[in-house]
C-alpha atoms as a PDB file:
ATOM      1  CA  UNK A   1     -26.545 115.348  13.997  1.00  0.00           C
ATOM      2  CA  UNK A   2     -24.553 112.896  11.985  1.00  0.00           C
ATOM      3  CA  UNK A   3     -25.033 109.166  12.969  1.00  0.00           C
ATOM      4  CA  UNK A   4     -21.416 108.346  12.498  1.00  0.00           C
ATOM      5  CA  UNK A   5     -20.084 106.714   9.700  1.00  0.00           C
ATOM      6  CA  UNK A   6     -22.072 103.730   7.965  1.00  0.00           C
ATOM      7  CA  UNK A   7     -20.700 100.234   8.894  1.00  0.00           C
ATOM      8  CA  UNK A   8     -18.733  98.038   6.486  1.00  0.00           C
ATOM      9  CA  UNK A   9     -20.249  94.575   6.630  1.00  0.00           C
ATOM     10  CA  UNK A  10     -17.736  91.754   7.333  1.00  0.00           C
ATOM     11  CA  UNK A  11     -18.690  90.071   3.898  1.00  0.00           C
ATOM     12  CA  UNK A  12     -16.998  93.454   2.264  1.00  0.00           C
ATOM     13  CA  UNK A  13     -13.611  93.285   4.490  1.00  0.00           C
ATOM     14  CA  UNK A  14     -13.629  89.573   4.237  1.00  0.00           C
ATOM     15  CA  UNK A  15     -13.450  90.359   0.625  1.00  0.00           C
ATOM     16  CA  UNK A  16     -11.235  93.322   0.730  1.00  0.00           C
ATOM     17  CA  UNK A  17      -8.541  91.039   3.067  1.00  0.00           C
ATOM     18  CA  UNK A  18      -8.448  88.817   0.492  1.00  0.00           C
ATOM     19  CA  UNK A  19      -8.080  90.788  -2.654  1.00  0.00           C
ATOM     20  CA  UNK A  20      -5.053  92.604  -1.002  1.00  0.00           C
ATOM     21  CA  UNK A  21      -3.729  88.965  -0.021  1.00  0.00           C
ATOM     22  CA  UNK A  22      -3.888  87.833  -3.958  1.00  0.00           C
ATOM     23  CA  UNK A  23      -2.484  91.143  -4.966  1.00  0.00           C
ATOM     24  CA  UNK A  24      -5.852  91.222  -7.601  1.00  0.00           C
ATOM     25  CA  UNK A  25      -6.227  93.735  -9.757  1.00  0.00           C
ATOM     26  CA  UNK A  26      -7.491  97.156  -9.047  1.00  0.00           C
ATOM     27  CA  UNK A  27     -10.930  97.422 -10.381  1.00  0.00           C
ATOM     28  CA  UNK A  28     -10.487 101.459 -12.058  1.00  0.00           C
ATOM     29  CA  UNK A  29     -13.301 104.189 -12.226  1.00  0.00           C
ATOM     30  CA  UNK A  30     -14.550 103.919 -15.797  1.00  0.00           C
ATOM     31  CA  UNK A  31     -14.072 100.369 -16.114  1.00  0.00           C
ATOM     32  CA  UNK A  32     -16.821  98.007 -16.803  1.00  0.00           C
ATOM     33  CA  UNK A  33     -16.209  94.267 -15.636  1.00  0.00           C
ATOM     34  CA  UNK A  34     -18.234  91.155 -17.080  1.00  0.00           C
ATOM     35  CA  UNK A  35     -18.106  88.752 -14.723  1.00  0.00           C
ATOM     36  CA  UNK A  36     -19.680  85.123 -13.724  1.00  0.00           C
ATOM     37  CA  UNK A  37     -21.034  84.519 -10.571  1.00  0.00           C
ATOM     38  CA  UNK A  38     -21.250  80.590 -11.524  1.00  0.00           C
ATOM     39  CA  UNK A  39     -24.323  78.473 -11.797  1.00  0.00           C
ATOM     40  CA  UNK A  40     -25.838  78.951  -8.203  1.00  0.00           C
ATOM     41  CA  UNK A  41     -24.779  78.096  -5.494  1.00  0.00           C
ATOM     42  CA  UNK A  42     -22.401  81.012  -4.243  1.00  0.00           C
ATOM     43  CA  UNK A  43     -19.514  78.862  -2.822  1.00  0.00           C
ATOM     44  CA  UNK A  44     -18.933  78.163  -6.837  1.00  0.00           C
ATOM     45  CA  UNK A  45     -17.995  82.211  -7.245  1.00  0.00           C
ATOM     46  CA  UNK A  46     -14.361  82.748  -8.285  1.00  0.00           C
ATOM     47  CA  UNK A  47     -11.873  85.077  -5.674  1.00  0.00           C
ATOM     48  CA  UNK A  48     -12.102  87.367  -8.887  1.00  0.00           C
ATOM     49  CA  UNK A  49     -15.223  87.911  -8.969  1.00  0.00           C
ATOM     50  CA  UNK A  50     -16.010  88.373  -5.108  1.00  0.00           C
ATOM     51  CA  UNK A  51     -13.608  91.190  -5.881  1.00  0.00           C
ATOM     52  CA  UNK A  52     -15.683  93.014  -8.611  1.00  0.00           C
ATOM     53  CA  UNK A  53     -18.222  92.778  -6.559  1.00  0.00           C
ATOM     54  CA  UNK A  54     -17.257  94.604  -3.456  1.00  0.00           C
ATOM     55  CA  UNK A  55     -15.049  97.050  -5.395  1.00  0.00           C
ATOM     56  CA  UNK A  56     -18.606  97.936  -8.539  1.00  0.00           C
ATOM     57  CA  UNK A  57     -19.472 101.243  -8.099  1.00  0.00           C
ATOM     58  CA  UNK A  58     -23.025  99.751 -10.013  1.00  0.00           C
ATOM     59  CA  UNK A  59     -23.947  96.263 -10.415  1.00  0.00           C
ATOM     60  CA  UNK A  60     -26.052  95.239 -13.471  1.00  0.00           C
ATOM     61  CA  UNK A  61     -27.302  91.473 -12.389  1.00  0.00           C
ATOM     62  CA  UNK A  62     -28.838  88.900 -14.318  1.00  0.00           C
ATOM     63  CA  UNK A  63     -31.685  86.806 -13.401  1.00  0.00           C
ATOM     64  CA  UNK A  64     -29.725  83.535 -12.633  1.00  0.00           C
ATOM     65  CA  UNK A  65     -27.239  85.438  -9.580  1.00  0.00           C
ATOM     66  CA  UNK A  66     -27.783  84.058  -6.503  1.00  0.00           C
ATOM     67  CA  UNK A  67     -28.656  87.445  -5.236  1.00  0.00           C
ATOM     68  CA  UNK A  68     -26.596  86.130  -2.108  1.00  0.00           C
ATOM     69  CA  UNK A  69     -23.909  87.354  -3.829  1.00  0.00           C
ATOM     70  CA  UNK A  70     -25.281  90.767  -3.523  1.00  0.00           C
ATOM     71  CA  UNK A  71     -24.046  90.900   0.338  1.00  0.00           C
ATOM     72  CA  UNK A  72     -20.433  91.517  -0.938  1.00  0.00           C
ATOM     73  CA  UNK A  73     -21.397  95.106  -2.536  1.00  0.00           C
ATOM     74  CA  UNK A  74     -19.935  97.901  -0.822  1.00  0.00           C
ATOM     75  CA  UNK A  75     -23.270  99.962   1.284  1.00  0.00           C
ATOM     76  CA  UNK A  76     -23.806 102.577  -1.039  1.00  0.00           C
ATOM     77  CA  UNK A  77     -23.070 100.418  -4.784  1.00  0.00           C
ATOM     78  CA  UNK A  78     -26.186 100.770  -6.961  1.00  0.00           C
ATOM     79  CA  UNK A  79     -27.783  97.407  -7.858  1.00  0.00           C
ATOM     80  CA  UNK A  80     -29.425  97.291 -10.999  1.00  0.00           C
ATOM     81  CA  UNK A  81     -32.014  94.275 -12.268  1.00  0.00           C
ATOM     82  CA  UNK A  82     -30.816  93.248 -15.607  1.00  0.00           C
ATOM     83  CA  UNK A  83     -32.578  89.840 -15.811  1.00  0.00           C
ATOM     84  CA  UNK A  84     -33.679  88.087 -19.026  1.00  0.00           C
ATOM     85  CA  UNK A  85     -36.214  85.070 -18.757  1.00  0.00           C
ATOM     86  CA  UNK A  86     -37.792  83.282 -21.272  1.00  0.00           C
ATOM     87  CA  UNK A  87     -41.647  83.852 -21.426  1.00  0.00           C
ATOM     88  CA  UNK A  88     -41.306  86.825 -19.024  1.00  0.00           C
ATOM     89  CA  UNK A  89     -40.696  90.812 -19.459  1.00  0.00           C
ATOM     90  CA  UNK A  90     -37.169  91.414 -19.712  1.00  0.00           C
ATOM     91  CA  UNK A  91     -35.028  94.055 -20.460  1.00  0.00           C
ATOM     92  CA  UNK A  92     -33.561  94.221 -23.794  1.00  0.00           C
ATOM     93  CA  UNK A  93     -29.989  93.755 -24.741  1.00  0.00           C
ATOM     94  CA  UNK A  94     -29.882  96.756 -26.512  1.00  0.00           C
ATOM     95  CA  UNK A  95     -30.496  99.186 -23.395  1.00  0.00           C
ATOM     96  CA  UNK A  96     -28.482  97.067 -21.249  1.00  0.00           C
ATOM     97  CA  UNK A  97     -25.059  97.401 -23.507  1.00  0.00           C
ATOM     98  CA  UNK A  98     -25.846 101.199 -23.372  1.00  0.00           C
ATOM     99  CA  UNK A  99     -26.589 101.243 -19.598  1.00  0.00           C
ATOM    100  CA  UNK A 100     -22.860 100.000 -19.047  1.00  0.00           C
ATOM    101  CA  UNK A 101     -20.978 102.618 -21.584  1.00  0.00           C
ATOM    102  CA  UNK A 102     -23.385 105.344 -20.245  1.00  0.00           C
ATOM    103  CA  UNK A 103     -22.475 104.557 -16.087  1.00  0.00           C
ATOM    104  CA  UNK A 104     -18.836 104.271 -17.238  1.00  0.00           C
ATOM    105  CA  UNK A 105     -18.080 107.217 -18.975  1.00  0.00           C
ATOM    106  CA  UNK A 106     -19.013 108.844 -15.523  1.00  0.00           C
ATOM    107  CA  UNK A 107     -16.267 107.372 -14.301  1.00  0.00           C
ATOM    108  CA  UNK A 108     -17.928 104.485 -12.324  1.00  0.00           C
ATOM    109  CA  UNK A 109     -16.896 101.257 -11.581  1.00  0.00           C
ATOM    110  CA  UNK A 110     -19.395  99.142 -13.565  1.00  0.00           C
ATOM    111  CA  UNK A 111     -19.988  95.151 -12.944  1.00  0.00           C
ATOM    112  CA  UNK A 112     -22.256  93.413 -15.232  1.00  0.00           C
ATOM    113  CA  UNK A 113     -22.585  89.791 -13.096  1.00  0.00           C
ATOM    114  CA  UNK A 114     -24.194  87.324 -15.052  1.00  0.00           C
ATOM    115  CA  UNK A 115     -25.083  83.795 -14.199  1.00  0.00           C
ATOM    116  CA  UNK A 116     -22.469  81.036 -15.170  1.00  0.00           C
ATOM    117  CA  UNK A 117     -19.586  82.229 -17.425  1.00  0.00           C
ATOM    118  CA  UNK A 118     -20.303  85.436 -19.363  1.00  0.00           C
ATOM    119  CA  UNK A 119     -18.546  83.701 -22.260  1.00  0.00           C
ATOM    120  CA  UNK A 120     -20.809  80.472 -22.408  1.00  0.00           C
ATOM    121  CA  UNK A 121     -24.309  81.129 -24.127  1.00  0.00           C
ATOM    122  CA  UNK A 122     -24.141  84.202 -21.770  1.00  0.00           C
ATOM    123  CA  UNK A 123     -24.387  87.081 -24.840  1.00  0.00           C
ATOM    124  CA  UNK A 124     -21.047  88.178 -22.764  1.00  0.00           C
ATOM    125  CA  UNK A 125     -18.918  88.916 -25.562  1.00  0.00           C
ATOM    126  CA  UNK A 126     -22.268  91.102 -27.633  1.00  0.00           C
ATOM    127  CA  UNK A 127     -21.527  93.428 -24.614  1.00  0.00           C
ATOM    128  CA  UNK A 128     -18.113  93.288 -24.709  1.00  0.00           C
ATOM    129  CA  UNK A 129     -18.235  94.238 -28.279  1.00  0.00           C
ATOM    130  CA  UNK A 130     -20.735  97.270 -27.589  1.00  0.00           C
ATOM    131  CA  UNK A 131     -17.873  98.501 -24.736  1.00  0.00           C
ATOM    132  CA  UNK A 132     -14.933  98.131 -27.383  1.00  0.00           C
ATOM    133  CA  UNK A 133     -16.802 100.136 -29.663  1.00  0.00           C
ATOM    134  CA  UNK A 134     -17.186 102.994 -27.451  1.00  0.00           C
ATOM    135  CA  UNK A 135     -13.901 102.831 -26.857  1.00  0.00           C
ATOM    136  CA  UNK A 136     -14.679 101.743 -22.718  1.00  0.00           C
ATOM    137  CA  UNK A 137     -12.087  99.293 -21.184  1.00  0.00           C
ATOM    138  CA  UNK A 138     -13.427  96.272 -19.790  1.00  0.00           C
ATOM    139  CA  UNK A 139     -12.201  93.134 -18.245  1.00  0.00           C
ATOM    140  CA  UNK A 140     -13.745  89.856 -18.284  1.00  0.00           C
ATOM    141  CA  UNK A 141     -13.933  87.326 -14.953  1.00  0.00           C
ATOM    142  CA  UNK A 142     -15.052  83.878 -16.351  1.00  0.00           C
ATOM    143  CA  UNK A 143     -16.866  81.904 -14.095  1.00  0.00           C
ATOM    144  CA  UNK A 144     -18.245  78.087 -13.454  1.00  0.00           C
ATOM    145  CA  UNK A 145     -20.405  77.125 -15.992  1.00  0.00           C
ATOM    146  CA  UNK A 146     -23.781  75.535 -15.757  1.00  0.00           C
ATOM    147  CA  UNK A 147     -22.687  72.742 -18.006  1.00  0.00           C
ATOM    148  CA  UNK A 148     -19.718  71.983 -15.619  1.00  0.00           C
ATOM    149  CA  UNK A 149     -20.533  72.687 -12.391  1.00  0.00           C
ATOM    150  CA  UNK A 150     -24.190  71.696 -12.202  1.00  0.00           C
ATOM    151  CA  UNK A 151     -23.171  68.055 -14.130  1.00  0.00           C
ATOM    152  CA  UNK A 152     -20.486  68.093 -11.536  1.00  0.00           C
ATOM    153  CA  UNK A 153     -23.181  68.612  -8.388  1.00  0.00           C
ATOM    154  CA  UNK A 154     -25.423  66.063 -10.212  1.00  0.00           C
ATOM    155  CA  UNK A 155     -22.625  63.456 -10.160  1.00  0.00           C
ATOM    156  CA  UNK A 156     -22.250  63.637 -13.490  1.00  0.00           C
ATOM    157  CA  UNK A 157     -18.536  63.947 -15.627  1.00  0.00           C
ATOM    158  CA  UNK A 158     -18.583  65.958 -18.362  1.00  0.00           C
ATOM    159  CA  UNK A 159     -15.923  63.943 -19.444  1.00  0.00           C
ATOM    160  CA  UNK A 160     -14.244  60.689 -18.812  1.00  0.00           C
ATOM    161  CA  UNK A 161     -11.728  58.387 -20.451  1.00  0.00           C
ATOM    162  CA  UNK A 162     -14.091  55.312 -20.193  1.00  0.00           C
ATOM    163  CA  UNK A 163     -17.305  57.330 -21.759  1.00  0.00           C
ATOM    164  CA  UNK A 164     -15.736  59.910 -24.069  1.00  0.00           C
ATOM    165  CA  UNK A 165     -12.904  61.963 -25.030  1.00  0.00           C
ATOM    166  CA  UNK A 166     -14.716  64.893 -26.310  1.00  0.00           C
ATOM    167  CA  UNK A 167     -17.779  66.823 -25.398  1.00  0.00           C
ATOM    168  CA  UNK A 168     -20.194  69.528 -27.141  1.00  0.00           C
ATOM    169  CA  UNK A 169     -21.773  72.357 -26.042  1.00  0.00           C
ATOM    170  CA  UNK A 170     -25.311  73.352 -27.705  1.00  0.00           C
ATOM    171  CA  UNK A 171     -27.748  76.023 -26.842  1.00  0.00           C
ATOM    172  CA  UNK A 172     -31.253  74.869 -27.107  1.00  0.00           C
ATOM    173  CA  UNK A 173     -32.370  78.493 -28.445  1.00  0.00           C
ATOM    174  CA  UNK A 174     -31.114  80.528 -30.707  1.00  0.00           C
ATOM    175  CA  UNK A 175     -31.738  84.966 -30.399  1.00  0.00           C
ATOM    176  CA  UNK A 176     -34.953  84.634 -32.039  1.00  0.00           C
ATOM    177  CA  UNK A 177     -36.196  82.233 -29.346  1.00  0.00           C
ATOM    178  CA  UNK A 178     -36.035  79.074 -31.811  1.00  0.00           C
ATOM    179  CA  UNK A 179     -33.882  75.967 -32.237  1.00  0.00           C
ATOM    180  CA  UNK A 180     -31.101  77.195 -34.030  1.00  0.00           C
ATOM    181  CA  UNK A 181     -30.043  75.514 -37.191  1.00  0.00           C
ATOM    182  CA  UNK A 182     -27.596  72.856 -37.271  1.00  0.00           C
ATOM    183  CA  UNK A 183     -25.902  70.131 -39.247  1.00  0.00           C
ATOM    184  CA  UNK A 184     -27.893  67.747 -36.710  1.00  0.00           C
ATOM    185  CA  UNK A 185     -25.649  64.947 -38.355  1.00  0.00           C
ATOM    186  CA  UNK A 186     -22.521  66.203 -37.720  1.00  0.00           C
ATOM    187  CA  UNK A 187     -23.905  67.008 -33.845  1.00  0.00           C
ATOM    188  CA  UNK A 188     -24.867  63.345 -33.169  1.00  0.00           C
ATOM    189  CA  UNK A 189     -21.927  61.803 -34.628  1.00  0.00           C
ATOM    190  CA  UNK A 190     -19.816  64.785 -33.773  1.00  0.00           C
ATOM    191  CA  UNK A 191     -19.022  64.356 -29.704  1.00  0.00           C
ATOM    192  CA  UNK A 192     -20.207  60.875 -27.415  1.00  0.00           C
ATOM    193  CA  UNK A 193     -21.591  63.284 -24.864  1.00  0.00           C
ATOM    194  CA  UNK A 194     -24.103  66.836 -25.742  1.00  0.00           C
ATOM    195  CA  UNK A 195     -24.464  68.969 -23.257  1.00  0.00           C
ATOM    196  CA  UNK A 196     -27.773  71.123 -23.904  1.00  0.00           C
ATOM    197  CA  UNK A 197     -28.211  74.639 -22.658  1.00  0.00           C
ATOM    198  CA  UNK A 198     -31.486  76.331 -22.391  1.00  0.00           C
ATOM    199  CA  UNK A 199     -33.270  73.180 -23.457  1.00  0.00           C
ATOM    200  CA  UNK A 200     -37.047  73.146 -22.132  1.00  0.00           C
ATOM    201  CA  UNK A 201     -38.981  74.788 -24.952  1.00  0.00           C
ATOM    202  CA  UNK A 202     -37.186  72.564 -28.014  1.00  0.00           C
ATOM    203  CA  UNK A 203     -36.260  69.047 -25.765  1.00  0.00           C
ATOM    204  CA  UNK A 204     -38.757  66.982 -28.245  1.00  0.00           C
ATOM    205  CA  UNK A 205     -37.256  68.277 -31.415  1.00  0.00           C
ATOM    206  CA  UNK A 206     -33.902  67.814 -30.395  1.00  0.00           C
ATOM    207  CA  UNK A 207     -34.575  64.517 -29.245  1.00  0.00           C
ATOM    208  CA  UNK A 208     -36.271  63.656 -32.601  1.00  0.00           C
ATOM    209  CA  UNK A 209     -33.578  65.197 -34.703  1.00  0.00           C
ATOM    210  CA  UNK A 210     -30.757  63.528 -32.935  1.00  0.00           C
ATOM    211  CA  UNK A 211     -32.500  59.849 -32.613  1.00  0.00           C
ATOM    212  CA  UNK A 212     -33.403  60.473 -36.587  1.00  0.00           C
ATOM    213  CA  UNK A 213     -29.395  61.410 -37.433  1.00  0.00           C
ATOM    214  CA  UNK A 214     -28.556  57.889 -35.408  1.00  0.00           C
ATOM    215  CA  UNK A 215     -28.764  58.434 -32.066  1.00  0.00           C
ATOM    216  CA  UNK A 216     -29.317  55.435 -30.156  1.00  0.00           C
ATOM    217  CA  UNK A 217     -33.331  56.089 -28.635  1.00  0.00           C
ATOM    218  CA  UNK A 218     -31.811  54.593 -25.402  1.00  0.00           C
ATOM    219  CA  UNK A 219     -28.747  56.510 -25.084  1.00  0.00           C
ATOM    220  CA  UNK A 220     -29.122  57.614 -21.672  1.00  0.00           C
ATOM    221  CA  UNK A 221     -29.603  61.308 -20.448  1.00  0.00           C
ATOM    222  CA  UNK A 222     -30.660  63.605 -17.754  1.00  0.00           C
ATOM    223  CA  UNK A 223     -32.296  66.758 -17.172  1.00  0.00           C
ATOM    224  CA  UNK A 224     -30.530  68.956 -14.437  1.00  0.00           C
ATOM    225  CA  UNK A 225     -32.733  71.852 -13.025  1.00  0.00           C
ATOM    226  CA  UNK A 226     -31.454  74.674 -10.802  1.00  0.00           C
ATOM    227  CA  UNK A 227     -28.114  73.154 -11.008  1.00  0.00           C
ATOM    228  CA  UNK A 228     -26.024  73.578  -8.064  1.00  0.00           C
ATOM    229  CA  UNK A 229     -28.582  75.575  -6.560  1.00  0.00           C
ATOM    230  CA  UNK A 230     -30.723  74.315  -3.205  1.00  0.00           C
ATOM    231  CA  UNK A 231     -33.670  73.164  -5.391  1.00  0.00           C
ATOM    232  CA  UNK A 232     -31.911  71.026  -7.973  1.00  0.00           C
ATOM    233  CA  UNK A 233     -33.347  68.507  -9.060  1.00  0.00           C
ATOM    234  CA  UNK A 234     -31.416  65.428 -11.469  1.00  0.00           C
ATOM    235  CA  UNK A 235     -34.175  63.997 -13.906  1.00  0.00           C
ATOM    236  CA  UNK A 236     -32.480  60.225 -15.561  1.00  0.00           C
ATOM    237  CA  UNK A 237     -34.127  59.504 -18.848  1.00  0.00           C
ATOM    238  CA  UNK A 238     -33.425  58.633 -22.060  1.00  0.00           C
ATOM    239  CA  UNK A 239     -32.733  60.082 -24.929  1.00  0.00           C
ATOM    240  CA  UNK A 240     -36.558  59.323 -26.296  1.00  0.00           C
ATOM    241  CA  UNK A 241     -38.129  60.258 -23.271  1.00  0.00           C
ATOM    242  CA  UNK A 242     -36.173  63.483 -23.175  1.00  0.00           C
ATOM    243  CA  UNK A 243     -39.082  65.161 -24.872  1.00  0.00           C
ATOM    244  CA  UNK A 244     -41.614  63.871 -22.388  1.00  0.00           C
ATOM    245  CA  UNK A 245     -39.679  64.715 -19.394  1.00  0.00           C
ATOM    246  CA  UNK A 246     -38.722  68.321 -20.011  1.00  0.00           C
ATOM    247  CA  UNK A 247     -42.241  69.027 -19.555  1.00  0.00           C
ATOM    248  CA  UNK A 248     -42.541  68.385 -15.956  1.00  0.00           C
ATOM    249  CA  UNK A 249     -39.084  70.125 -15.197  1.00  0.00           C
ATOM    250  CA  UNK A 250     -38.838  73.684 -13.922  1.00  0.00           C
ATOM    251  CA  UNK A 251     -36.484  76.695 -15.854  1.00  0.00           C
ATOM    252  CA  UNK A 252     -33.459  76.733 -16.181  1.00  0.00           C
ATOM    253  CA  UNK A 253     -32.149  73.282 -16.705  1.00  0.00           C
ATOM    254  CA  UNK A 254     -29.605  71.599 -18.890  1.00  0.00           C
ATOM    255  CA  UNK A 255     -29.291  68.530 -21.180  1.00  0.00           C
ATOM    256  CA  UNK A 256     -26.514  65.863 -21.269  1.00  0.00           C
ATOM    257  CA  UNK A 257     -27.067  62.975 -23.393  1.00  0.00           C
ATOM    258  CA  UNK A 258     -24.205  60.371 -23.508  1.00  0.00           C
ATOM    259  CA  UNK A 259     -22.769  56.953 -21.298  1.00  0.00           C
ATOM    260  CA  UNK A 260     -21.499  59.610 -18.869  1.00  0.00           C
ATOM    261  CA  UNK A 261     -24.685  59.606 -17.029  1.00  0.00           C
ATOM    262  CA  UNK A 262     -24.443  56.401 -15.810  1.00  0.00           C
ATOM    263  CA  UNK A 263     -21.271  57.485 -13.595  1.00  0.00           C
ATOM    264  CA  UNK A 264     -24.103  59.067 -11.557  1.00  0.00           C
ATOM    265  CA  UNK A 265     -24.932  56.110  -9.780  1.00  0.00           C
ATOM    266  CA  UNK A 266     -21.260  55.677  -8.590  1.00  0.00           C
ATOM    267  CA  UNK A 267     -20.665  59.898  -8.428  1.00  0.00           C
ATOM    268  CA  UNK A 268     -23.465  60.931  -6.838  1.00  0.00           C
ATOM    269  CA  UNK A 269     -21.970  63.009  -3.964  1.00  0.00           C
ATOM    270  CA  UNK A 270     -24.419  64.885  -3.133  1.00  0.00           C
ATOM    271  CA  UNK A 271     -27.197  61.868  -3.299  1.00  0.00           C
ATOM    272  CA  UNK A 272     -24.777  60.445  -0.021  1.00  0.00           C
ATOM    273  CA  UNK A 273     -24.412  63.570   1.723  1.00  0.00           C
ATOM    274  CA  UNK A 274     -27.826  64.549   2.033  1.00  0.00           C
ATOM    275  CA  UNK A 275     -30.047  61.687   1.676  1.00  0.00           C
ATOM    276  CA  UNK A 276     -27.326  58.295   2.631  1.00  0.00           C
ATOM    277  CA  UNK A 277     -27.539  56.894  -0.761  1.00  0.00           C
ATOM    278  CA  UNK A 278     -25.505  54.411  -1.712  1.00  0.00           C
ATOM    279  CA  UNK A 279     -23.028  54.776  -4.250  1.00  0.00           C
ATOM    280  CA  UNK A 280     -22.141  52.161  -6.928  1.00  0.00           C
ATOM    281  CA  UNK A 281     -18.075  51.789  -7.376  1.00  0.00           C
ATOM    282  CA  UNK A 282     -18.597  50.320 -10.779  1.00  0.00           C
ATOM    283  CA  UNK A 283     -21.286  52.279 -12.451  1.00  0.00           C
ATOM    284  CA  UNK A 284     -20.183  50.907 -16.131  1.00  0.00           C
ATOM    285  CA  UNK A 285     -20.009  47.448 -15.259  1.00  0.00           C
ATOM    286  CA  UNK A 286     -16.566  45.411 -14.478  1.00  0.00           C
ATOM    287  CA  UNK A 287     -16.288  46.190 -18.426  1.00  0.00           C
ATOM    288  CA  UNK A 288     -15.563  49.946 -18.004  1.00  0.00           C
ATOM    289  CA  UNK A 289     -13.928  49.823 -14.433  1.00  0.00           C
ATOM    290  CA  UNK A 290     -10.354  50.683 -14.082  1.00  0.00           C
ATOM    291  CA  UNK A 291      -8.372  49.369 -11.234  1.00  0.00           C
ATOM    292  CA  UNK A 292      -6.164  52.603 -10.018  1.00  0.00           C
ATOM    293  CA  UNK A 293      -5.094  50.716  -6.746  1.00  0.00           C
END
């Protein structure tokens, strides 16, 4: 005797409302989607991508989701682990790529949701790559990047016109797991604020290699773990203690070096919402304060 039919949860017609609100795109059998579902905390997931996920036939996530996210998926979508973690078994990039041509040439819907923005140190566009090759369509659904968002939750700018008027992104690991090789000169005289990804394992090195191309030892920095996330934790250092103080922070984290960080003690939003602290109006001294009234 049949039950009746299953029950859509209100997360999926929530989502469903609002994609036919938007007038989003359909999301076709035999398409695969690479999407970000942003650096943690779900709020930070794009309409887009909310989308993809209640409309994947299969869902190939990565280790950084917020598996919150998962709620969205229709009842019967297939969720598939895809995680990859320093230090711990993983599955390999090779037999992921195929996973996603092999589920869409039987006409599924395929999302592959990885954390951040599939396009930022996120190996979105190797995948991408494997799918033009065998001739699979795809579309891709940036998202908010750890290196924007989570400076942004730890009260930090990436950029602003009293600090800086250009920024760099690094990764802190090349494929093979090591620092990756770099005209460290032209990196510390390149940008007034580095933002580090994936920066634990190498933080002394790059810390040496930067302070040895003329980086100020000083310079002020911090360490953002689990950024955005309900167990992040800001870590303000400088630039040679960096190496010190990675050590006693938790995976994943990122590194920005540069005068930016002192806007935290004036930007720290989240600091006053949570704990009362008070914020300082002129974090860069009368000297760098601008008078917008």
């Amino acid at each position: 005797m049949s039950s009746g039919p299953i029950p859509i949860p209100q997360e999926h017609l929530a989502a469903k409302r609002l994609a036919e609100a938007l007038g989003l795109p359909a999301f076709a059998p035999g398409w695969v989607w690479l999407a970000g579902a942003g650096p943690g905390d779900p709020g930070l997931l794009t309409v887009l991508g909310a989308h993809a996920i209640a409309e994947a036939d299969v869902i190939l996530y990565d280790a950084l989701v917020n598996e919150t996210l998962l709620k969205l998926a229709r009842p019967k979508a297939e969720l598939i682990y895809a995680g990859k973690r320093r230090g711990k078994a993983s599955a390999k990039q090779s037999d992921i790529s195929r996973t996603l041509v092999s589920y869409a040439r039987k006409g599924m819907r395929v999302l592959r949701l990885k954390g951040g923005d599939p396009f930022v140190f996120g190996r979105g566009a190797e995948e991408a790559l494997t799918l033009a090759r065998a001739g699979v369509p795809f579309r891709i659904v940036p998202g908010v990047t750890a290196g924007i968002g989570g400076l942004a939750y730890a009260g930090i700018p990436v950029t602003h016109r009293d600090t800086n008027h250009a920024v760099t992104f690094i990764t802190g690991h090349g494929a093979d797991g090591n620092l990756p090789v770099l005209n460290w000169n032209a990196v510390a005289k390149g940008s007034p604020t580095l933002v580090f990804y994936m920066v634990l394992a190498h933080a002394d090195e790059i810390a040496r290699k930067l302070i040895d191309a003329g980086r100020d030892a000083n310079e002020p920095a911090a360490i953002v773990s689990n950024a955005t996330g309900g167990e992040q934790n800001v870590h303000v250092t400088t630039l040679a203690q960096v190496g010190a103080d990675a050590k006693t922070v938790d995976a994943p984290a990122i590194l920005i070096i540069g005068e930016n960080v002192r806007l935290r003690e004036g930007l720290d939003w989240l600091g006053a919402l949570n704990d009362g602290r008070k914020l300082d109006p002129a974090p860069l001294g009368n000297s760098g304060f601008r008078n917008v009234s």
